[in-house]
N, C-alpha and C. Protein backbone atom coordinates (compact mmCIF):
# COMPACT_ATOMS: atom_id res chain seq x y z
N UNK A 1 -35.19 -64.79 30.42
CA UNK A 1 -33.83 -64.71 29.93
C UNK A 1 -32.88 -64.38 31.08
N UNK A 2 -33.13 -63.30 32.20
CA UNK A 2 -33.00 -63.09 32.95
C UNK A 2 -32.56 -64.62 33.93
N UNK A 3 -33.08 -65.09 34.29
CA UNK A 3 -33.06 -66.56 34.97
C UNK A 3 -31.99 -67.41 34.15
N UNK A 4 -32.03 -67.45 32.62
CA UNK A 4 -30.84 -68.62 32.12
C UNK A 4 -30.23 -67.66 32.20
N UNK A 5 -29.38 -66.55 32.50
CA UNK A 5 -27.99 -65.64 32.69
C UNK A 5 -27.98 -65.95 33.61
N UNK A 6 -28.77 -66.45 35.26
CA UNK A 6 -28.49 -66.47 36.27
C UNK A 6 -28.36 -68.01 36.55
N UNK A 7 -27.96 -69.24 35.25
CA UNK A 7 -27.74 -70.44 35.09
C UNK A 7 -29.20 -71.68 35.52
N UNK A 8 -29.92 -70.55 35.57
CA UNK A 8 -31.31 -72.07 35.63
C UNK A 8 -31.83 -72.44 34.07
N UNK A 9 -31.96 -73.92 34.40
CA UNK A 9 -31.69 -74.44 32.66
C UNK A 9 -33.16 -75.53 33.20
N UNK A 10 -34.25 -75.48 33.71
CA UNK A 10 -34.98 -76.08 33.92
C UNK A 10 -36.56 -74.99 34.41
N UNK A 11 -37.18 -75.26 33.22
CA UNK A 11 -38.74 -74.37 33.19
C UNK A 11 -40.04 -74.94 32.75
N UNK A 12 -41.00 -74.60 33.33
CA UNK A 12 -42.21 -74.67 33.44
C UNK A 12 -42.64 -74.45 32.42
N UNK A 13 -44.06 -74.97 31.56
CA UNK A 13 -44.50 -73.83 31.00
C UNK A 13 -45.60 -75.59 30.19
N UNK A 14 -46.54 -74.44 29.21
CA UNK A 14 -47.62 -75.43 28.94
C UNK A 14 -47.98 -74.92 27.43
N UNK A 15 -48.52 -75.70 27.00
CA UNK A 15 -48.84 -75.47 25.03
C UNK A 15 -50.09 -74.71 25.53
N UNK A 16 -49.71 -73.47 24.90
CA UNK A 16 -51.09 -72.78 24.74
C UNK A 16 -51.33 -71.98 26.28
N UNK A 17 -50.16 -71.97 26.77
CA UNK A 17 -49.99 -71.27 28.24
C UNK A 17 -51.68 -71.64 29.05
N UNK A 18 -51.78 -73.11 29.09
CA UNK A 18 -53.17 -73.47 29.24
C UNK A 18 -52.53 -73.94 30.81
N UNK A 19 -53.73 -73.55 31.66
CA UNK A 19 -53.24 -73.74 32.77
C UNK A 19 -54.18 -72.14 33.84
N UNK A 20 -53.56 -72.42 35.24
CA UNK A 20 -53.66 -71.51 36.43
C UNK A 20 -53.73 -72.17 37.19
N UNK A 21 -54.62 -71.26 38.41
CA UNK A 21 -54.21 -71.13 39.96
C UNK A 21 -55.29 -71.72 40.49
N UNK A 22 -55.74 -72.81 41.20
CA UNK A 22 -57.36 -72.86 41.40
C UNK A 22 -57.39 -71.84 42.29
N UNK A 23 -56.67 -71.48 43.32
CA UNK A 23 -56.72 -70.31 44.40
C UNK A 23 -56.47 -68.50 44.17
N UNK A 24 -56.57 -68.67 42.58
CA UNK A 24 -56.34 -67.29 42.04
C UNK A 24 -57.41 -66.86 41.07
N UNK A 25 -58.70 -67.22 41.31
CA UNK A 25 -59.52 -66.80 40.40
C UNK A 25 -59.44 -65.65 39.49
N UNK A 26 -59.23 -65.90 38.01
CA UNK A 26 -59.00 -64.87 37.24
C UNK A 26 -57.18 -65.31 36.76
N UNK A 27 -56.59 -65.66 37.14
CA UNK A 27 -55.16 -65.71 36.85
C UNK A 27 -54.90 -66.25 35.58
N UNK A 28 -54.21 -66.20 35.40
CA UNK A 28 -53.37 -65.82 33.64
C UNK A 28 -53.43 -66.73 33.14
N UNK A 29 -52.84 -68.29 33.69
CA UNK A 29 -52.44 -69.26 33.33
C UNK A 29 -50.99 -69.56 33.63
N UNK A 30 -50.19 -70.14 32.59
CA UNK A 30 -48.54 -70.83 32.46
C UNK A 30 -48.40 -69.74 31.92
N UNK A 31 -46.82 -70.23 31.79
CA UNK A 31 -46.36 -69.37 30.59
C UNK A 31 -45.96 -70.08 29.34
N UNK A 32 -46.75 -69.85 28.11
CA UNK A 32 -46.50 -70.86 27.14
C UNK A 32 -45.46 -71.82 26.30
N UNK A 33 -45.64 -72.98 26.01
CA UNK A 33 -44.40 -73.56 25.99
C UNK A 33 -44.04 -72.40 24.43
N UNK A 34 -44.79 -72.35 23.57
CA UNK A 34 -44.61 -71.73 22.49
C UNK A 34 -43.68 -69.99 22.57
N UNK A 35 -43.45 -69.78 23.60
CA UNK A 35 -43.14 -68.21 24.04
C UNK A 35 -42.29 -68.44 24.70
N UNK A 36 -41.79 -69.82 25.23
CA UNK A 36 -40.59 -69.91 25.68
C UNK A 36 -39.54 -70.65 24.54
N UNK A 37 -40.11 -71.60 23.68
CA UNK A 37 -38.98 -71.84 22.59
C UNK A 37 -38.70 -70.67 21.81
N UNK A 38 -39.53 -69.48 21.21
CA UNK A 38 -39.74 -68.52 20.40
C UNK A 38 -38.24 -68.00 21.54
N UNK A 39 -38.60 -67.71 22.72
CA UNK A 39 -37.19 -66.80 23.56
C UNK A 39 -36.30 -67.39 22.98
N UNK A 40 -35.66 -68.26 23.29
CA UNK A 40 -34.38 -69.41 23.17
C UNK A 40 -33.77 -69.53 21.62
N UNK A 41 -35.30 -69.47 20.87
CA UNK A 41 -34.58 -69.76 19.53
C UNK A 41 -34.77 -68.74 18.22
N UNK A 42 -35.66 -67.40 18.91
CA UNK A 42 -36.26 -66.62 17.75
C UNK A 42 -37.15 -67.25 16.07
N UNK A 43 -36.69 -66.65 15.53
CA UNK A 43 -37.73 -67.01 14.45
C UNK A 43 -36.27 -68.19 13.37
N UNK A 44 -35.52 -68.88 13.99
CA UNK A 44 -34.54 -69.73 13.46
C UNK A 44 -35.39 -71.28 13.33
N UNK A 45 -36.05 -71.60 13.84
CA UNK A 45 -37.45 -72.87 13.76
C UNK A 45 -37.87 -72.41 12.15
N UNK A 46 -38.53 -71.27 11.56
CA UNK A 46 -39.07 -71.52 10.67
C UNK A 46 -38.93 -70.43 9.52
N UNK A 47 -37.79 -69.79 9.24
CA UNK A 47 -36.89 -69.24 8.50
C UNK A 47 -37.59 -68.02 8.46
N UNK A 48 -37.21 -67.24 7.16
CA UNK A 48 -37.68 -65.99 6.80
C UNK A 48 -39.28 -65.80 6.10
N UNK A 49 -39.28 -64.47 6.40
CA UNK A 49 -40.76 -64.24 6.05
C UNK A 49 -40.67 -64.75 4.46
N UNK A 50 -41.75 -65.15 3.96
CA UNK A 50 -41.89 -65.48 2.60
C UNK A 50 -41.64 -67.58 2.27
N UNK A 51 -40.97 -67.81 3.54
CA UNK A 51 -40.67 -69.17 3.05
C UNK A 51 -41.96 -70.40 3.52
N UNK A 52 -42.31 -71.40 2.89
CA UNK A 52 -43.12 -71.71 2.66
C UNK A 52 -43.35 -72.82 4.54
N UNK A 53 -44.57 -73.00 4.48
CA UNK A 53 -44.54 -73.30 6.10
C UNK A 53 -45.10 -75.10 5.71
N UNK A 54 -45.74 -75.18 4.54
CA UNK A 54 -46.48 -76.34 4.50
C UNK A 54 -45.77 -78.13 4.90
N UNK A 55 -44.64 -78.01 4.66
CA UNK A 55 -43.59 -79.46 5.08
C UNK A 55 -43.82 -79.50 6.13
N UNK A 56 -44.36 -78.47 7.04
CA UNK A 56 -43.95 -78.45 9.12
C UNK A 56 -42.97 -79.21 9.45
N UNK A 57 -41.53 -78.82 8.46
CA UNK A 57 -40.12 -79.18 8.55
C UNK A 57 -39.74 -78.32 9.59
N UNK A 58 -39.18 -78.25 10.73
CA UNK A 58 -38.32 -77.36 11.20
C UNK A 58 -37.05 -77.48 10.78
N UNK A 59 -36.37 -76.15 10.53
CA UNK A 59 -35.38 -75.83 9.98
C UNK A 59 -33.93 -76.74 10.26
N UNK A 60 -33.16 -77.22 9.55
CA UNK A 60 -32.14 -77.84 9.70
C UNK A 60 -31.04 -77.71 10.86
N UNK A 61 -30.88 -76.23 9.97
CA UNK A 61 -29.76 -75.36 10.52
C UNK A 61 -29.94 -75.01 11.23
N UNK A 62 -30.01 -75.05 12.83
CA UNK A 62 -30.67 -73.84 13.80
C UNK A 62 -29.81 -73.76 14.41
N UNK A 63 -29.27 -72.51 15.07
CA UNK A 63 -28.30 -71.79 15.54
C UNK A 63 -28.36 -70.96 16.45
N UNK A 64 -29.08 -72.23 17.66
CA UNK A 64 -29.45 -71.10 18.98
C UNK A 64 -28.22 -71.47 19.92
N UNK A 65 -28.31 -70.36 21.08
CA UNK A 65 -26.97 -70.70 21.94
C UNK A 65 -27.58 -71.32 23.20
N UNK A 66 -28.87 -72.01 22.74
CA UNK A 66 -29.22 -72.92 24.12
C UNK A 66 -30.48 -74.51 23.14
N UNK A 67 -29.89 -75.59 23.86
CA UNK A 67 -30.43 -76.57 23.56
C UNK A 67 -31.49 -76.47 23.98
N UNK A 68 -32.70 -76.59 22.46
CA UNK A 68 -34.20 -76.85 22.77
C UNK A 68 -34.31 -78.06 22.19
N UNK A 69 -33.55 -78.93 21.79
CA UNK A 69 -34.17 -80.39 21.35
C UNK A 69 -34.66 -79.99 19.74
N UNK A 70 -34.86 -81.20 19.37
CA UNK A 70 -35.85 -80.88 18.14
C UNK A 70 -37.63 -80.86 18.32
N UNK A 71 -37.61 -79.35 17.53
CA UNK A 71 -38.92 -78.85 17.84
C UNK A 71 -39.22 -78.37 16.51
N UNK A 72 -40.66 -78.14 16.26
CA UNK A 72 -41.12 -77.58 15.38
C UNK A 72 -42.34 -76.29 15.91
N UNK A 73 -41.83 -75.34 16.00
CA UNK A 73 -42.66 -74.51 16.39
C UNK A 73 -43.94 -73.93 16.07
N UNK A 74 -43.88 -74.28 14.77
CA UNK A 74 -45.25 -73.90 13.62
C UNK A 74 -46.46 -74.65 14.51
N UNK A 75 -45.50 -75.99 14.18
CA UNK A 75 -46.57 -77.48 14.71
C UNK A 75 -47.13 -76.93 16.02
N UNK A 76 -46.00 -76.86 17.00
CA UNK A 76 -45.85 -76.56 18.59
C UNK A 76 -47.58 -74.98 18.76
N UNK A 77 -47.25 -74.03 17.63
CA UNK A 77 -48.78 -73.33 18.02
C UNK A 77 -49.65 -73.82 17.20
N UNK A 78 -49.84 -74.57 16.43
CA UNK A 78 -51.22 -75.39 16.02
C UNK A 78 -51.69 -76.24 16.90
N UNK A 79 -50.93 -76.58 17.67
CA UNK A 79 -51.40 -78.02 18.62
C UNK A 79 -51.99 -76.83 20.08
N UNK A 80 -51.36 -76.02 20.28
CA UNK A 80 -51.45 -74.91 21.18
C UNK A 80 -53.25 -74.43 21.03
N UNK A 81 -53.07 -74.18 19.51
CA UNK A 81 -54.33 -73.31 18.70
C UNK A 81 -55.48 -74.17 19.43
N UNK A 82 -55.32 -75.01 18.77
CA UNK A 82 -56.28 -76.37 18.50
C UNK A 82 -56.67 -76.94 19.71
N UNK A 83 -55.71 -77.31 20.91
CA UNK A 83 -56.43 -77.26 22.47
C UNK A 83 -57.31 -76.49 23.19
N UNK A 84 -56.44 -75.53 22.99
CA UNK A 84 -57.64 -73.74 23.18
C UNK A 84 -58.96 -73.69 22.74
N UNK A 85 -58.75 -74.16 21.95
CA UNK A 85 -60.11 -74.21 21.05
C UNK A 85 -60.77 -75.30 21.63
N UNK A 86 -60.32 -76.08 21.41
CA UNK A 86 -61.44 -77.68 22.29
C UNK A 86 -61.75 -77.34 23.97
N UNK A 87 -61.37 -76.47 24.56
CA UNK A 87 -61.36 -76.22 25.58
C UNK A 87 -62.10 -74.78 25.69
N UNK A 88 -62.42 -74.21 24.88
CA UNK A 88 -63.61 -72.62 24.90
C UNK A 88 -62.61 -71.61 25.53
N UNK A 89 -61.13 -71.78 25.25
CA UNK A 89 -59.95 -70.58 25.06
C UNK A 89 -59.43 -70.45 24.20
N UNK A 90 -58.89 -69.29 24.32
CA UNK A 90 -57.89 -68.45 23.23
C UNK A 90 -56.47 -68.68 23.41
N UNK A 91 -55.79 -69.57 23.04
CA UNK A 91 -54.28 -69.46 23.18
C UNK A 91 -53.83 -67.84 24.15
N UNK A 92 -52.89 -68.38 24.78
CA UNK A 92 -52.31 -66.86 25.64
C UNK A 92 -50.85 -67.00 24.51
N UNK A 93 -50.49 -67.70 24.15
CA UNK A 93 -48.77 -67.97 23.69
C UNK A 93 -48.82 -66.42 22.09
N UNK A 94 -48.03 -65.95 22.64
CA UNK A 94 -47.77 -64.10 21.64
C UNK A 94 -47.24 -65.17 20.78
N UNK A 95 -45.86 -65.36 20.89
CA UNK A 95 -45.29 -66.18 19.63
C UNK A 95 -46.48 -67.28 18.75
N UNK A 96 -47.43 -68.08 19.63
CA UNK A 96 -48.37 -69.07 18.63
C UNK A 96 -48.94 -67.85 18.01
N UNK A 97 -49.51 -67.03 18.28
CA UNK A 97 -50.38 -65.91 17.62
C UNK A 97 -49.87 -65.32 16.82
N UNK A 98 -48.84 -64.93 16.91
CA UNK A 98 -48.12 -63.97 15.92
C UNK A 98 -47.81 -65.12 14.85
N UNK A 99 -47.10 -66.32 15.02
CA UNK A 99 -46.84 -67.55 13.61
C UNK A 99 -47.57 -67.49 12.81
N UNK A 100 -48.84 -68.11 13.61
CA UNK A 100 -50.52 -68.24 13.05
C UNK A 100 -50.57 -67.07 12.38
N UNK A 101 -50.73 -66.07 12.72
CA UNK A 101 -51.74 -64.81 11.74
C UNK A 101 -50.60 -64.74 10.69
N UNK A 102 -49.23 -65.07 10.87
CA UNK A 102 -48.21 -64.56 9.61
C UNK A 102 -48.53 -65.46 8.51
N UNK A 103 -48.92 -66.84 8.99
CA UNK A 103 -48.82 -67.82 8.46
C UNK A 103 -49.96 -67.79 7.42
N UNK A 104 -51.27 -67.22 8.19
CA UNK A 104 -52.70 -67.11 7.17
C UNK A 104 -52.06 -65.69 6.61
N UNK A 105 -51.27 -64.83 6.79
CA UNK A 105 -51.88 -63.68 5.58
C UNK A 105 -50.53 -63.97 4.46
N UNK A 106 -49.71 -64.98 5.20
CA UNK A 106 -49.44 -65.63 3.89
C UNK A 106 -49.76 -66.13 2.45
N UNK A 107 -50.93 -67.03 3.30
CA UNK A 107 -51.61 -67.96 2.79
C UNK A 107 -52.84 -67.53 2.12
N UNK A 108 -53.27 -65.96 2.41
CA UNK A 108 -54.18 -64.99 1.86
C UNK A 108 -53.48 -64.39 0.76
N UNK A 109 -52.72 -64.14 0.67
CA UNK A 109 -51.55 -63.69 -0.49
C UNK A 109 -51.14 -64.20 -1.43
N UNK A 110 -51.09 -65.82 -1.11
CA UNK A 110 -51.00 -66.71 -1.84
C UNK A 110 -52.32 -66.83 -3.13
N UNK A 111 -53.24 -66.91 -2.29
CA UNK A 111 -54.81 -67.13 -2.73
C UNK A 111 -54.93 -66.02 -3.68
N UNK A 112 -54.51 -64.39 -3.46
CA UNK A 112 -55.28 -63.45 -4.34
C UNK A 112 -54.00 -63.76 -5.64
N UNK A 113 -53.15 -63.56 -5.49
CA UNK A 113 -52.14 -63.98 -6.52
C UNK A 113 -52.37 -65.13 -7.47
N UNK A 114 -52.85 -66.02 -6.83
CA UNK A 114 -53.37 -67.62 -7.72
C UNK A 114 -54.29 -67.11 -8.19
N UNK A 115 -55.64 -66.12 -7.67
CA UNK A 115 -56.71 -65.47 -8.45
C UNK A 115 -56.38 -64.57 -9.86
N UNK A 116 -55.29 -63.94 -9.30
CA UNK A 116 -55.18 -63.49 -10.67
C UNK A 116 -54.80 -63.70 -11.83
N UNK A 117 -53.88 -64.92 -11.57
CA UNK A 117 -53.60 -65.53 -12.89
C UNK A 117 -54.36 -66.02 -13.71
């Protein structure tokens, strides 16, 4: 954030912060594309807690003060998830992780509620 106040409007970064250094054994990786739209646009991609995720509509209305294009961020850490995985890693992207787990204990909530009826 630091850097776009200081007017750079051009960044790096990879789905699933998949990536490193060959000369840095052990190094982190990128920095994920998913953790950099999450900066730019907060949780305005895929509305409030409780609203339903299944359309993988991104939100109409979005009301960030920096152009990310049209994105769908839900999508953006499933595709993140899902590389990681074909590849014997764990997503690094906080924002894919945090969507994901909101998204299943949603979807766990959903399930015990349908049980009880």
């Amino acid at each position: 954030m630091t850097a776009l106040n200081f007017g750079l409007r051009t960044f790096d970064a990879s789905v699933g912060g998949l990536g490193g250094c060959p000369y840095s054994p052990g190094a982190t990786g990128n920095v994920a594309t998913e953790d950099v739209v999450y900066a730019l646009t907060g949780d305005r991609l895929f509305g409030n807690i409780g609203e339903p995720y299944g359309n993988g509509e991104p939100a109409k209305t979005v009301q960030s003060r920096w152009d990310v294009g049209p994105v769908d961020l839900v999508r953006l850490a499933e595709i993140g998830e899902w590389v990681s995985g074909a590849l014997g890693r764990e997503t690094t992207s906080r924002a894919g992780k945090a969507l994901l787990a909101r998204r299943k204990r949603e979807e766990e909530r959903k399930r015990k509620e349908g049980a009880k009826l």
